[in-house]
Protein backbone atom coordinates (compact mmCIF):
# COMPACT_ATOMS: atom_id res chain seq x y z
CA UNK A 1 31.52 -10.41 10.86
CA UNK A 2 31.38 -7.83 8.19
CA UNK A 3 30.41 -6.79 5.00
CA UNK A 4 30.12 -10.35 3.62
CA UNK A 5 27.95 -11.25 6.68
CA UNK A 6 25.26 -8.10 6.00
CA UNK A 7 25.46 -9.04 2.26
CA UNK A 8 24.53 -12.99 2.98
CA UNK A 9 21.76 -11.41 5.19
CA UNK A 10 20.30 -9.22 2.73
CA UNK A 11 20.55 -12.04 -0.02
CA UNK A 12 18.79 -14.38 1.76
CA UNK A 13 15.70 -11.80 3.12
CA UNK A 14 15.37 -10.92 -0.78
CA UNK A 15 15.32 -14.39 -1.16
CA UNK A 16 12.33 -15.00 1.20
CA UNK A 17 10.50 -12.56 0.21
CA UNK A 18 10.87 -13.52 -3.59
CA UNK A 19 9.78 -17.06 -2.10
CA UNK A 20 6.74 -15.69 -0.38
CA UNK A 21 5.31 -13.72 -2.85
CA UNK A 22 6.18 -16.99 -5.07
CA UNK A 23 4.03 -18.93 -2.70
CA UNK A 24 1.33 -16.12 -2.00
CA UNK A 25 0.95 -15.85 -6.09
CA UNK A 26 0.43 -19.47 -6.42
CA UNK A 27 -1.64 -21.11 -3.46
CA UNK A 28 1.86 -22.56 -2.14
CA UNK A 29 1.30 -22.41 1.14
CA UNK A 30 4.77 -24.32 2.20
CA UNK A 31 6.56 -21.46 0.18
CA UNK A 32 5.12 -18.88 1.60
CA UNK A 33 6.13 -20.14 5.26
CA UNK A 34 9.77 -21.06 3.89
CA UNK A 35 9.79 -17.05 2.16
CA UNK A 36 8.87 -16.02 5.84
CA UNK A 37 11.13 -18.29 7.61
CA UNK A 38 14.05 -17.29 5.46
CA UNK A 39 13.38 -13.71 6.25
CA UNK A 40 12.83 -14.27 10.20
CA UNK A 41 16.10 -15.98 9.78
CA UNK A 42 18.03 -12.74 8.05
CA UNK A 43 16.46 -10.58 10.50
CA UNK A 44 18.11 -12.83 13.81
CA UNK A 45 21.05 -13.02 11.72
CA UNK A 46 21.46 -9.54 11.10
CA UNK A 47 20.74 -8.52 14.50
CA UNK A 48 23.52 -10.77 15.80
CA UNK A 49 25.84 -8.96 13.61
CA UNK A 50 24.94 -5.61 14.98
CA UNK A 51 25.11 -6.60 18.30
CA UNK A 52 28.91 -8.34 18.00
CA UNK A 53 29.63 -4.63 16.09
CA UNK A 54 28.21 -2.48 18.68
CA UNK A 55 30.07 -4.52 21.54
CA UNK A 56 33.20 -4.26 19.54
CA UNK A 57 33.01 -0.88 19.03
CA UNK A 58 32.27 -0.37 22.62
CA UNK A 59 35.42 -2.44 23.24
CA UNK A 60 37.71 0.28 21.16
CA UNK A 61 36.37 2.37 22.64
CA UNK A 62 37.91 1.02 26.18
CA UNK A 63 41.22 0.24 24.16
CA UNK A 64 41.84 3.81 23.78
């Protein structure tokens, strides 16, 4: 998990929010709930990744 990971994550809560504000604009309620699932979804995502970083970097840490 790396880079590519926090760039998926960011790319998909832009992506929610673009759908959200799609939804909001239009009376689409089902959008707007998929716009703010997609971004609850980056934000799990993306603390997963920190967590495996900060436990690896604890783990170097040890190594050395």
């Amino acid at each position: 998990m790396g880079l590519d990971d926090k760039i998926k994550n960011e790319a998909t809560e832009a992506q929610g929010k673009a759908n959200e504000a799609a939804g909001s604009a239009t009376g689409n309620e089902r959008l707007e709930s998929e716009g703010k699932a997609d971004q609850d979804e980056a934000h799990v995502k993306e603390a997963g990744r920190n967590v495996k970083e900060a436990a690896d970097n604890v783990k170097d840490t040890f190594k050395s």
